[in-house]
Every structure is written in C-alpha cells, then in structure tokens.
PDB file of N, CA and C in Angstrom:
ATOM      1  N   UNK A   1     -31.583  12.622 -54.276  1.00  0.00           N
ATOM      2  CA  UNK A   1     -31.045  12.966 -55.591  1.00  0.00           C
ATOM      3  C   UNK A   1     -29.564  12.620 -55.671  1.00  0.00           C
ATOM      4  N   UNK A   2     -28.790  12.859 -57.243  1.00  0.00           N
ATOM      5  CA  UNK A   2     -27.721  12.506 -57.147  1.00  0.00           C
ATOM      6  C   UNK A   2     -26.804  14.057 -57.519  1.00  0.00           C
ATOM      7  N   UNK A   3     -26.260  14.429 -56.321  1.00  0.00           N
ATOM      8  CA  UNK A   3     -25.318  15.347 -56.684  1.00  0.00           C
ATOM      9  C   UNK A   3     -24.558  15.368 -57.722  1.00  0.00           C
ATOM     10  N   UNK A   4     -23.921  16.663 -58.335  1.00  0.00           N
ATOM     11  CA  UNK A   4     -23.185  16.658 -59.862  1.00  0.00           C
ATOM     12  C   UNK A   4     -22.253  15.580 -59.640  1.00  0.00           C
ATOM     13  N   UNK A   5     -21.117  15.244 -60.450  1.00  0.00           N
ATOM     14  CA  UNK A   5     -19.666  14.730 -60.478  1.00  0.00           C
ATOM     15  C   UNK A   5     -18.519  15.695 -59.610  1.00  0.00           C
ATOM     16  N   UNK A   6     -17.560  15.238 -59.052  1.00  0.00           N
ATOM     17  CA  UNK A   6     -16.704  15.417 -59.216  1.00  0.00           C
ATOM     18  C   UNK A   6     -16.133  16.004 -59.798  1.00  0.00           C
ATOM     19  N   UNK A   7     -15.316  17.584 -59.866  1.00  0.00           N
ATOM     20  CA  UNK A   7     -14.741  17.779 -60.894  1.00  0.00           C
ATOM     21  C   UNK A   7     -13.772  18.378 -60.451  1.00  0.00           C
ATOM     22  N   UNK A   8     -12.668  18.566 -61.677  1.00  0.00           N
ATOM     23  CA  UNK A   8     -10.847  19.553 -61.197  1.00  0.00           C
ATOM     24  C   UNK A   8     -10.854  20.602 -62.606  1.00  0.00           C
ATOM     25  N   UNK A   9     -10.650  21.474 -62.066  1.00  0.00           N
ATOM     26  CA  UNK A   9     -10.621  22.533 -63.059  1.00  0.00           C
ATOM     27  C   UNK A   9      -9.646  23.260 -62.826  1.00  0.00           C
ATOM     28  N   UNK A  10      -9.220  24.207 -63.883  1.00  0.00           N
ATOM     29  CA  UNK A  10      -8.083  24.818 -64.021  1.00  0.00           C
ATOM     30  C   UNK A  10      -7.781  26.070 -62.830  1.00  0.00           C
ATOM     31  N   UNK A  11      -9.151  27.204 -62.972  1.00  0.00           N
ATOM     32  CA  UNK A  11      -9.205  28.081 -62.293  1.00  0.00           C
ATOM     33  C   UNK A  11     -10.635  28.401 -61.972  1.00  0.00           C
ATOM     34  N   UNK A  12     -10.633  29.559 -60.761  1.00  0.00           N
ATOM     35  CA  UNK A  12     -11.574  29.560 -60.311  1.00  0.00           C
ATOM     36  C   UNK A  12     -12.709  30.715 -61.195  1.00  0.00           C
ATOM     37  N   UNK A  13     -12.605  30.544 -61.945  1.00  0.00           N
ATOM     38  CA  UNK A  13     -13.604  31.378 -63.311  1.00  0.00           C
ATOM     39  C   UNK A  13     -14.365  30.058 -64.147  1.00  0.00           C
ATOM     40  N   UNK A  14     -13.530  28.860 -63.814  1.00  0.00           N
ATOM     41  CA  UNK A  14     -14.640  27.339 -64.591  1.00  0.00           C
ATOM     42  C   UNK A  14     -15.438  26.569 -63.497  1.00  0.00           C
ATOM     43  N   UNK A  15     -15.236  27.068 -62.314  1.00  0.00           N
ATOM     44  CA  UNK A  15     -16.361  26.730 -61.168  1.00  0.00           C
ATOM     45  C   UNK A  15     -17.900  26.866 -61.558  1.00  0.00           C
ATOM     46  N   UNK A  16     -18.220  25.767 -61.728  1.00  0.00           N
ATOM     47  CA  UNK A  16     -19.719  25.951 -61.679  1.00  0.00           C
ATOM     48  C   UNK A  16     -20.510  26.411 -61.120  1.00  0.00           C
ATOM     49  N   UNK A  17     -21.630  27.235 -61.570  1.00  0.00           N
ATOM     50  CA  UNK A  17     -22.893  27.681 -60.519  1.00  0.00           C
ATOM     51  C   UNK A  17     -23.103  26.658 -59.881  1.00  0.00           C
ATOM     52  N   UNK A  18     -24.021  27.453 -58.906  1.00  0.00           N
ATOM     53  CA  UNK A  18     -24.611  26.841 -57.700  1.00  0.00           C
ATOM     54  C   UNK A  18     -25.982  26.439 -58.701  1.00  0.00           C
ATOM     55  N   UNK A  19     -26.595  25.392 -58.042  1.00  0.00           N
ATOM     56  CA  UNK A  19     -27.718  24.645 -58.597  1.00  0.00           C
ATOM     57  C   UNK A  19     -28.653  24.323 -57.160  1.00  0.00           C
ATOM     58  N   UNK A  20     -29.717  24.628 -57.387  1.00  0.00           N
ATOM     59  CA  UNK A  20     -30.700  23.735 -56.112  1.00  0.00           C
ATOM     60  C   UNK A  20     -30.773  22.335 -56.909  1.00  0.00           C
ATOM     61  N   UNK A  21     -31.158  21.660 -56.052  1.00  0.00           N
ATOM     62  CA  UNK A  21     -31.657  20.003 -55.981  1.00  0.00           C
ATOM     63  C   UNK A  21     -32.960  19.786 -54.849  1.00  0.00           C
ATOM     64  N   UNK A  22     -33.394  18.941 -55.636  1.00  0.00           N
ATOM     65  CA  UNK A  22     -34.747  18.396 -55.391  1.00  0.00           C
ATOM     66  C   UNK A  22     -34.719  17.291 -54.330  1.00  0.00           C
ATOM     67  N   UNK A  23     -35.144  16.765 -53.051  1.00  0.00           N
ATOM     68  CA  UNK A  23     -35.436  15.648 -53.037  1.00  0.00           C
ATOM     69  C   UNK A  23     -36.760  14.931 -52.833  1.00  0.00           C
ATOM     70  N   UNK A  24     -37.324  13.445 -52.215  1.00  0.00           N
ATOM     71  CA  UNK A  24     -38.673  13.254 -52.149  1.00  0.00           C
ATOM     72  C   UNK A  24     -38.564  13.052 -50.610  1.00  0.00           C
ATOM     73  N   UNK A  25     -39.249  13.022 -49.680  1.00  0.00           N
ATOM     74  CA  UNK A  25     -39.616  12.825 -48.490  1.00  0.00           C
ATOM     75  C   UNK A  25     -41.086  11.975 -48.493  1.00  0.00           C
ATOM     76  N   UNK A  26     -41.026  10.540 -47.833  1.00  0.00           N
ATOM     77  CA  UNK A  26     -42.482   9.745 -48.089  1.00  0.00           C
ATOM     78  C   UNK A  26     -43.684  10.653 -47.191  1.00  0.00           C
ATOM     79  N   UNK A  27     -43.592  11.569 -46.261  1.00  0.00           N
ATOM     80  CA  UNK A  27     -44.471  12.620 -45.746  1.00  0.00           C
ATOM     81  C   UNK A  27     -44.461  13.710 -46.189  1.00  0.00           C
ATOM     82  N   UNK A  28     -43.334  14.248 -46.576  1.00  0.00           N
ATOM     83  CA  UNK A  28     -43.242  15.841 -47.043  1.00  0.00           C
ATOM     84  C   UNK A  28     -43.275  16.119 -48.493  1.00  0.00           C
ATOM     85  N   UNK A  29     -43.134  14.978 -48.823  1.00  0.00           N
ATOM     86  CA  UNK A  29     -43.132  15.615 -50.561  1.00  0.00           C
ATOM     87  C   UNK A  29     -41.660  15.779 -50.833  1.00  0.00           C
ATOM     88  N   UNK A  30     -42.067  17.026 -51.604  1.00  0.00           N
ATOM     89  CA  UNK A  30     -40.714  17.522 -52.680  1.00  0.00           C
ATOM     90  C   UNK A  30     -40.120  18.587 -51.620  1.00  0.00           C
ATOM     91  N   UNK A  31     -38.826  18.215 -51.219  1.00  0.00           N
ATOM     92  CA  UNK A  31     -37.875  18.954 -50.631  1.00  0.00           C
ATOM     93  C   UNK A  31     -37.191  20.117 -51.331  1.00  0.00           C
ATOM     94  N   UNK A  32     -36.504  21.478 -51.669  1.00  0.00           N
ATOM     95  CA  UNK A  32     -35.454  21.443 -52.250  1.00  0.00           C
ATOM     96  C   UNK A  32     -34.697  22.410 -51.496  1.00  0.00           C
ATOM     97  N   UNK A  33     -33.527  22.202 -52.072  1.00  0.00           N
ATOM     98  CA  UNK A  33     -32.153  22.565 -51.244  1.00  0.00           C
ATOM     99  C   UNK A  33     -31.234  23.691 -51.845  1.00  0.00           C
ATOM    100  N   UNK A  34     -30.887  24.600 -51.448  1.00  0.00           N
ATOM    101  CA  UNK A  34     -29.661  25.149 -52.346  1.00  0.00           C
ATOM    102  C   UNK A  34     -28.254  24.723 -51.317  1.00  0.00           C
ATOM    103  N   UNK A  35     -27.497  24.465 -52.382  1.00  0.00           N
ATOM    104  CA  UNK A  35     -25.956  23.772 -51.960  1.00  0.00           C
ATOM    105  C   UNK A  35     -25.123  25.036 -50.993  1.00  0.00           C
ATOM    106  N   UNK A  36     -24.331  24.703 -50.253  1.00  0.00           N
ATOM    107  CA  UNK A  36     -23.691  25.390 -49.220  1.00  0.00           C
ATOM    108  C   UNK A  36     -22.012  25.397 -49.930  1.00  0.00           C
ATOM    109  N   UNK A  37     -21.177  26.035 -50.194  1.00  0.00           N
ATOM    110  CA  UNK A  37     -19.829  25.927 -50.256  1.00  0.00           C
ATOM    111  C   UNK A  37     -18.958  25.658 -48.969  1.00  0.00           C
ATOM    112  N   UNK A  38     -17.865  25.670 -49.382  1.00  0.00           N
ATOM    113  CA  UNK A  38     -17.022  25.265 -47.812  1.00  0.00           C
ATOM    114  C   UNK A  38     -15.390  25.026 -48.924  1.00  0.00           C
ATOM    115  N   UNK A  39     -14.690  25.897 -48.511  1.00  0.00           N
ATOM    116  CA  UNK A  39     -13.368  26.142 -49.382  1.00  0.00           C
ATOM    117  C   UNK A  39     -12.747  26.140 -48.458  1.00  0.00           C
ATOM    118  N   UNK A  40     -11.706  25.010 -48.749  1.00  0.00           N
ATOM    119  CA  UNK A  40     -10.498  24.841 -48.170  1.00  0.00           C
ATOM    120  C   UNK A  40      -9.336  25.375 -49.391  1.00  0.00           C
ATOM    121  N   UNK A  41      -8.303  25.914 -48.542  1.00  0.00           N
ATOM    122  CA  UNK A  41      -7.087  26.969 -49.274  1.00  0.00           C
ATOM    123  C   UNK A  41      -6.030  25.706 -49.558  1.00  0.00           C
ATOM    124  N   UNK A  42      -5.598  25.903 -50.864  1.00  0.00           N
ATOM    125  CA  UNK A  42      -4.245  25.428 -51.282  1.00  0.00           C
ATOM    126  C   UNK A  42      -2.714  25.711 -50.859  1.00  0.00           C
ATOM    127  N   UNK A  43      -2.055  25.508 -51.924  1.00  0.00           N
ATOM    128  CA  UNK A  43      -0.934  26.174 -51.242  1.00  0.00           C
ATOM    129  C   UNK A  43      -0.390  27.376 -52.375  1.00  0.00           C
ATOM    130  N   UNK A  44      -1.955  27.807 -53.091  1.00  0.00           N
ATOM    131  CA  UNK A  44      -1.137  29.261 -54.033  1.00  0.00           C
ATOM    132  C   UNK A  44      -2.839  29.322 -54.218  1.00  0.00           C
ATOM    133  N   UNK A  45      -2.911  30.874 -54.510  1.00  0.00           N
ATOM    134  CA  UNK A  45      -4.317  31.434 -54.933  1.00  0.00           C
ATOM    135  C   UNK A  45      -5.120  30.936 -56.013  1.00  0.00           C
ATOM    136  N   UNK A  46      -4.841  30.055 -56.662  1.00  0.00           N
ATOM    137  CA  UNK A  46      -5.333  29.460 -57.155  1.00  0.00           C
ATOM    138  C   UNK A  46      -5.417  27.980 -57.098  1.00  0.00           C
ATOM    139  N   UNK A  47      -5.187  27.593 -55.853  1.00  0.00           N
ATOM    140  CA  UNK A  47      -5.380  26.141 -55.587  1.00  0.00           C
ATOM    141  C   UNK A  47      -6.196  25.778 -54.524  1.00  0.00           C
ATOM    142  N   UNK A  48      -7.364  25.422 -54.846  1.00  0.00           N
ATOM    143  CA  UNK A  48      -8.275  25.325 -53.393  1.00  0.00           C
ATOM    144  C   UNK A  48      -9.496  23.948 -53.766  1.00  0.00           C
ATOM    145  N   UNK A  49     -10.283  23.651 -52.703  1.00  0.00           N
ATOM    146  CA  UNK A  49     -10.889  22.919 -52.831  1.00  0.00           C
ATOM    147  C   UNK A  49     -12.140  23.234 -52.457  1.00  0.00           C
ATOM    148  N   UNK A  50     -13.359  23.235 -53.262  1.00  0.00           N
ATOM    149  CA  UNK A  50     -14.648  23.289 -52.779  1.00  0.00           C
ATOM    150  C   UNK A  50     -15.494  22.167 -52.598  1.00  0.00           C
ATOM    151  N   UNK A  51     -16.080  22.241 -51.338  1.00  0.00           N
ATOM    152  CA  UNK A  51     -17.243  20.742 -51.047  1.00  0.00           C
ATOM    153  C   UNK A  51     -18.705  21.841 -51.089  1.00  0.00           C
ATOM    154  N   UNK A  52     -19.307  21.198 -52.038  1.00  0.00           N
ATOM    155  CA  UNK A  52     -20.980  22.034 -52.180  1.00  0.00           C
ATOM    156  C   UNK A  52     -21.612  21.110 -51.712  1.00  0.00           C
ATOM    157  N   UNK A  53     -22.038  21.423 -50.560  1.00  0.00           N
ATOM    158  CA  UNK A  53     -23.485  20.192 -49.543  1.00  0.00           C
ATOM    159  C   UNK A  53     -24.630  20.889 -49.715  1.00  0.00           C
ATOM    160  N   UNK A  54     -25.433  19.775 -50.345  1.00  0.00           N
ATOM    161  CA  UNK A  54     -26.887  19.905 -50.076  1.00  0.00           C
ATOM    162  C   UNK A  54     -27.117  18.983 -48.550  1.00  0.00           C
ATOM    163  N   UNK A  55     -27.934  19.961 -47.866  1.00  0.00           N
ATOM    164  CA  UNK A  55     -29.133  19.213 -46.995  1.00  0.00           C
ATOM    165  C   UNK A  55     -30.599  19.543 -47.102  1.00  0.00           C
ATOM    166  N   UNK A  56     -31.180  18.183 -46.575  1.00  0.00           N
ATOM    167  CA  UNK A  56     -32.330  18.228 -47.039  1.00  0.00           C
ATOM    168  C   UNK A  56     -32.961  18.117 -45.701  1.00  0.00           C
ATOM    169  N   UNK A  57     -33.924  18.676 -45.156  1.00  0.00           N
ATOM    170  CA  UNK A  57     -34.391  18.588 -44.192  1.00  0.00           C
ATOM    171  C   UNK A  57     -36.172  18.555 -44.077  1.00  0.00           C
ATOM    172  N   UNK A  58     -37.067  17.375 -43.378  1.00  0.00           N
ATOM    173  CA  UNK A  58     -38.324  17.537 -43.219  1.00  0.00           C
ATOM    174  C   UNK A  58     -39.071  18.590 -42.203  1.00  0.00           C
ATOM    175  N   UNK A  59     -39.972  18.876 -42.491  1.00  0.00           N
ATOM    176  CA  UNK A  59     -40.608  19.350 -41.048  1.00  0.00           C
ATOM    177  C   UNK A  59     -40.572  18.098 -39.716  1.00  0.00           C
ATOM    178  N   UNK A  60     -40.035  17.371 -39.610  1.00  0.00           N
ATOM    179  CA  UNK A  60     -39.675  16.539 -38.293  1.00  0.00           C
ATOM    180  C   UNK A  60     -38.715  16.608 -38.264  1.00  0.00           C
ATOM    181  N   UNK A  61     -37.775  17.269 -39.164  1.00  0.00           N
ATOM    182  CA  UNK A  61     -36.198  17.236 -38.122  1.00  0.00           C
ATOM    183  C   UNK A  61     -35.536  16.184 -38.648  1.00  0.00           C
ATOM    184  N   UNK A  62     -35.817  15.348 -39.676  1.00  0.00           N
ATOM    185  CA  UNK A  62     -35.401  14.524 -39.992  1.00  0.00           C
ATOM    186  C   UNK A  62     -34.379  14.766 -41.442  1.00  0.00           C
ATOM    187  N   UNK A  63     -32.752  15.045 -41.413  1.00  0.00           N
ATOM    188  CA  UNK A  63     -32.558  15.361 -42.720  1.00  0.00           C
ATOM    189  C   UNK A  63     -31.456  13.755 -43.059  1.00  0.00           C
ATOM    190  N   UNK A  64     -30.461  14.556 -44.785  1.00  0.00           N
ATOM    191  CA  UNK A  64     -29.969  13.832 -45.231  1.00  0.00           C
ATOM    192  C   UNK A  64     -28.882  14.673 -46.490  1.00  0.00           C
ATOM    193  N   UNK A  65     -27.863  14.400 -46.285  1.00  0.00           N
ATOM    194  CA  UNK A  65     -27.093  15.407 -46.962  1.00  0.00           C
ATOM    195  C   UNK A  65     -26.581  14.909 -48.662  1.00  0.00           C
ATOM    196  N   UNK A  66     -26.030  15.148 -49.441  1.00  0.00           N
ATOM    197  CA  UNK A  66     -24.978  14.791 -50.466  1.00  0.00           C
ATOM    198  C   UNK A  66     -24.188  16.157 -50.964  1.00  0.00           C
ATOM    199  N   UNK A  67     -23.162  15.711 -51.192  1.00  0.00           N
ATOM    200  CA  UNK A  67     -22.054  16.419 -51.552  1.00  0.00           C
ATOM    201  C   UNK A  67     -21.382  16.360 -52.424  1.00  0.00           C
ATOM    202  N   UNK A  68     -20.704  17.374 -53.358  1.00  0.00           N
ATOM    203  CA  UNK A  68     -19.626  17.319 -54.322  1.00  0.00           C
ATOM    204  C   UNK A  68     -18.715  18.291 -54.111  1.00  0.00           C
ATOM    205  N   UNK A  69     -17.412  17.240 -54.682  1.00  0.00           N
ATOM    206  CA  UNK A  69     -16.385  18.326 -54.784  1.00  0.00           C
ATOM    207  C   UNK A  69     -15.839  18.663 -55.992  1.00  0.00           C
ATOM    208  N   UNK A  70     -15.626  20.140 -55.705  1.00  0.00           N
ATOM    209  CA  UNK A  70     -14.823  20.665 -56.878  1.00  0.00           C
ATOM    210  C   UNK A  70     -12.817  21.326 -56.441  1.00  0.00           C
ATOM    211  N   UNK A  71     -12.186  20.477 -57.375  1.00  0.00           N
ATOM    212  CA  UNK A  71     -11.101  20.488 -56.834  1.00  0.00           C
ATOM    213  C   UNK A  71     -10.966  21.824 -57.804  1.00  0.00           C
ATOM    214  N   UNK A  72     -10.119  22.837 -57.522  1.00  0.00           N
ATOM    215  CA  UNK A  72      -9.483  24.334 -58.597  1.00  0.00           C
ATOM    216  C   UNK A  72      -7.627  24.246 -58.175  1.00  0.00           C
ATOM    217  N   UNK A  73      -7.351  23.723 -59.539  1.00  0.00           N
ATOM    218  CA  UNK A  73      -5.674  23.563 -59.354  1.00  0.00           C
ATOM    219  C   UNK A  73      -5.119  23.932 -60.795  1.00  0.00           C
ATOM    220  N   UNK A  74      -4.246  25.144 -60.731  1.00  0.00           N
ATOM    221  CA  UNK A  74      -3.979  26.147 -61.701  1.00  0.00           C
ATOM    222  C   UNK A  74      -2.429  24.980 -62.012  1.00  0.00           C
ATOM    223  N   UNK A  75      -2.393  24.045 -63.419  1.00  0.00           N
ATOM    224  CA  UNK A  75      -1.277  23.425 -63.308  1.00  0.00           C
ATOM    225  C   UNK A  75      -1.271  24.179 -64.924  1.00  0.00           C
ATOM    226  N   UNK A  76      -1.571  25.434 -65.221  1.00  0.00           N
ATOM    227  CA  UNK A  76      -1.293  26.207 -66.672  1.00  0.00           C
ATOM    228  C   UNK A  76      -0.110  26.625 -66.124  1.00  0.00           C
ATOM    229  N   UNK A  77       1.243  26.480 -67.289  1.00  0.00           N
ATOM    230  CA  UNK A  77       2.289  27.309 -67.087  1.00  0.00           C
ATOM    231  C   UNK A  77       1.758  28.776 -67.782  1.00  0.00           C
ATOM    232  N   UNK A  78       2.408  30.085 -67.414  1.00  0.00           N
ATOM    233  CA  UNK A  78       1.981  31.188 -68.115  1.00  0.00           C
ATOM    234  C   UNK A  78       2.712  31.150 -69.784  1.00  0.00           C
ATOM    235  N   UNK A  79       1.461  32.034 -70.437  1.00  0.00           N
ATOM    236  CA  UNK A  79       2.630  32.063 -71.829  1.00  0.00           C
ATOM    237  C   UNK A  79       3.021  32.935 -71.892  1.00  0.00           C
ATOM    238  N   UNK A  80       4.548  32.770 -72.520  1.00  0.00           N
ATOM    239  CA  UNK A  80       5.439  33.510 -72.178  1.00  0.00           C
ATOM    240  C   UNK A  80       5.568  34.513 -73.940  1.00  0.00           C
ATOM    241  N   UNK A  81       5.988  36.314 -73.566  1.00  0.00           N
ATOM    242  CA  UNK A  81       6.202  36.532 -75.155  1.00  0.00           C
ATOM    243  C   UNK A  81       8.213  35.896 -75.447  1.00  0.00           C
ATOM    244  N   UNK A  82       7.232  36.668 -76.763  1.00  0.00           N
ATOM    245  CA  UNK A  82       8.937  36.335 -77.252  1.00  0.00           C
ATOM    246  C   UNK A  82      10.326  37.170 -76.867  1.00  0.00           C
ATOM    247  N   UNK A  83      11.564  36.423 -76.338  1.00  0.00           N
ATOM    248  CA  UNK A  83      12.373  37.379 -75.775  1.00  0.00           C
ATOM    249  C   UNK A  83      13.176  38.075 -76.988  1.00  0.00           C
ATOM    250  N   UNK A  84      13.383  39.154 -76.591  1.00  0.00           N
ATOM    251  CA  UNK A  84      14.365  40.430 -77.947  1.00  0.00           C
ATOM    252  C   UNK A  84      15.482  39.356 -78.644  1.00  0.00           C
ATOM    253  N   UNK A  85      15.386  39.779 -80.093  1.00  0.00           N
ATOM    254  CA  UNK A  85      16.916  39.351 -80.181  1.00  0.00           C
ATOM    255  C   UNK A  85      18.159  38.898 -80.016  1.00  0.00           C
ATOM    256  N   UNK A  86      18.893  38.234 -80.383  1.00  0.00           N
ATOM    257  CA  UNK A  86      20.232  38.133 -79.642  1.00  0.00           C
ATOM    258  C   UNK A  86      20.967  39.096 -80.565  1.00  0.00           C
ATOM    259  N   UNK A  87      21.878  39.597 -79.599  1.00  0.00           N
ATOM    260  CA  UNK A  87      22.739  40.624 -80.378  1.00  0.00           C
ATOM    261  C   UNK A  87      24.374  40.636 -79.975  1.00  0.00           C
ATOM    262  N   UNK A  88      25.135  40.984 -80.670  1.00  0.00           N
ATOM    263  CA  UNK A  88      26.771  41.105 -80.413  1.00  0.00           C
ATOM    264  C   UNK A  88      26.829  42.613 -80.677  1.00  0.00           C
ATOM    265  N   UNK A  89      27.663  43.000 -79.091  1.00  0.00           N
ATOM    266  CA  UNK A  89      28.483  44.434 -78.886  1.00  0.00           C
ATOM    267  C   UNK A  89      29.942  43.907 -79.372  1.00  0.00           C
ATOM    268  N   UNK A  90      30.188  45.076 -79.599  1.00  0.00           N
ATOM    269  CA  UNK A  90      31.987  45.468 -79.495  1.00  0.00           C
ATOM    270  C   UNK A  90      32.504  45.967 -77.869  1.00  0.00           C
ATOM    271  N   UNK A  91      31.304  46.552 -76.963  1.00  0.00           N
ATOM    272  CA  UNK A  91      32.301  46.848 -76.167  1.00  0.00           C
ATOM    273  C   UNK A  91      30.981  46.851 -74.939  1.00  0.00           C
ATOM    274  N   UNK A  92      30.919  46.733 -73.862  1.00  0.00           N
ATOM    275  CA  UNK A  92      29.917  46.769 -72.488  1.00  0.00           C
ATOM    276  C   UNK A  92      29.096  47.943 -72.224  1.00  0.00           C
ATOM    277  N   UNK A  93      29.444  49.375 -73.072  1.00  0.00           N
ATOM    278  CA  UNK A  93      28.875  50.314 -73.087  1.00  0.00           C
ATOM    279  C   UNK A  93      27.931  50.068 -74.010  1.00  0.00           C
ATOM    280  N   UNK A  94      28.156  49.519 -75.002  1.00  0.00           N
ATOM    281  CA  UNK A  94      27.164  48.986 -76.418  1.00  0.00           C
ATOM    282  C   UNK A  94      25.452  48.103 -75.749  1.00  0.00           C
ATOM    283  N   UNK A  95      25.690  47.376 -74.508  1.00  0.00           N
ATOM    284  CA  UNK A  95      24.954  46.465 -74.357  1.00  0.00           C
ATOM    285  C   UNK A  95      23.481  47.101 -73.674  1.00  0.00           C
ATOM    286  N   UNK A  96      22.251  46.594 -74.814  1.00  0.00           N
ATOM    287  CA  UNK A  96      21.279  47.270 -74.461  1.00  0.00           C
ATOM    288  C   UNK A  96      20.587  47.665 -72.995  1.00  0.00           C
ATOM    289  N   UNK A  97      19.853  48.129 -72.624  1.00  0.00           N
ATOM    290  CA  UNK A  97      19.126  48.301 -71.022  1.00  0.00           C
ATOM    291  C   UNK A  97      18.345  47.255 -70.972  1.00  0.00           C
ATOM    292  N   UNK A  98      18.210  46.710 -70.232  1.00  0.00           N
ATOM    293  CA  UNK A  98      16.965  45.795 -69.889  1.00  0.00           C
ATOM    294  C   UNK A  98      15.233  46.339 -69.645  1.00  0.00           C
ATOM    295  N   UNK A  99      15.042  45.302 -70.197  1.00  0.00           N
ATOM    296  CA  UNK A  99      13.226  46.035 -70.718  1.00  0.00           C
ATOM    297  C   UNK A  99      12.549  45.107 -69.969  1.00  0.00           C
ATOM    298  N   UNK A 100      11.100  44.918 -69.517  1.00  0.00           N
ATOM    299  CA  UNK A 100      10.553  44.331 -68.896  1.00  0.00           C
ATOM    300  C   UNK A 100       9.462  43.472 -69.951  1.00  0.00           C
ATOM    301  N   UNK A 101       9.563  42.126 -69.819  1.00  0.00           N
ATOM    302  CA  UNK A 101       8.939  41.674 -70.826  1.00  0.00           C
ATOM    303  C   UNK A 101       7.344  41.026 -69.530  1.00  0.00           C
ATOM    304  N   UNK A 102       6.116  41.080 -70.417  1.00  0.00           N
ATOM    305  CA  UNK A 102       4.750  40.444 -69.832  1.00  0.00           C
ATOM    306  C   UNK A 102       4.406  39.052 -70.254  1.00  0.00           C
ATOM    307  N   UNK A 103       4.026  38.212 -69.351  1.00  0.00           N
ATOM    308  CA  UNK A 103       3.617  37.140 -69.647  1.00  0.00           C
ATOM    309  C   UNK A 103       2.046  37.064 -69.620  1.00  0.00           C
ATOM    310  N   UNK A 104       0.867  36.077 -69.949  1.00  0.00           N
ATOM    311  CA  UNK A 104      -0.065  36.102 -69.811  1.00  0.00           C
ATOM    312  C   UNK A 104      -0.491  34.651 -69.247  1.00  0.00           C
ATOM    313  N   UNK A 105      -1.239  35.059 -67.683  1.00  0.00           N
ATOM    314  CA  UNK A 105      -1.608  33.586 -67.304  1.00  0.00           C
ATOM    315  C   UNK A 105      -3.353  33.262 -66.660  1.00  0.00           C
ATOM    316  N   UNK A 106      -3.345  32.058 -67.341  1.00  0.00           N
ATOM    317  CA  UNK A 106      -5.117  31.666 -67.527  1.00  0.00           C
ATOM    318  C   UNK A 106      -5.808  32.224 -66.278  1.00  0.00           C
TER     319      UNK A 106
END
C-alpha cells in the first residue's frame, strides 16, 4: 500500500489519527497493519517529529515496512491583547501599577 503524505502542521492537536493499512501477500492474502509512532523531540514542546511505520508481516517471517512523517512545528506567533492606554503624569507618584496583560497561543 501507499502510506498517507507527508505532512507539517502547526500543533500537536492537527496530528492525524492513526489509520490501519491493508496489504496483499501472493500466499497470505490480505495483511493489515496498525502504524507504530516513534517521536523525536524538538527544540520547544511543541516541535517534534513523528515517523508512523506500518509493518507488514506473513506467516513465514517474511515482512515489508512503509512510513510517514509528520513534522509538528508551532511557527504561530501568540496573539497578543491590546496594551492600556498611553497616558501623561504630572509627577512619578501619578504613574499607574503595572497590570498583567494575557496573550492567547494556538
């Protein structure tokens, strides 16, 4: 069979399910497989790489693999809110406290 594509996605919430695959064997017939993961780490929690291998194996011991990868690389900047006002004091006692503003990221 032909494993999915290739793919790069943002984060790891657009990772695709797992899928079995089928193959034919000229003695065994119809094989099928469920895919194996194997994640290699980036260099931030949201950057990693998955290889999903199918193998296919006969009752003789005889197999044959295919593979895809899914690359997960978070290149979303966060959105940011809007910062307060600008404002003019008369004097350093006037100047507001600092507030903690939230960003939101994919």
């Amino acid at each position: 069979p032909t494993p999915p594509a290739n793919i790069t996605v943002s984060c790891g919430a657009e990772v695709p399910p797992m899928i079995s695959l089928t193959a034919s064997d000229t003695c065994a017939g119809q094989i099928t497989a469920t895919g194996v993961d194997t994640t290699a780490p980036g260099n931030c929690p949201n950057s990693y790489v998955i290889t999903r291998r199918w193998t296919f194996a006969d009752p003789c011991g005889n197999s044959s693999s295919i593979s895809q990868t899914i690359t997960v690389r978070d290149i979303t900047a966060p959105v940011v809110p809007q910062a307060p006002a600008n404002v003019t004091v008369s004097c350093s006692g006037d100047i507001p406290p600092m507030i903690s503003l939230t960003a939101n990221d994919a």
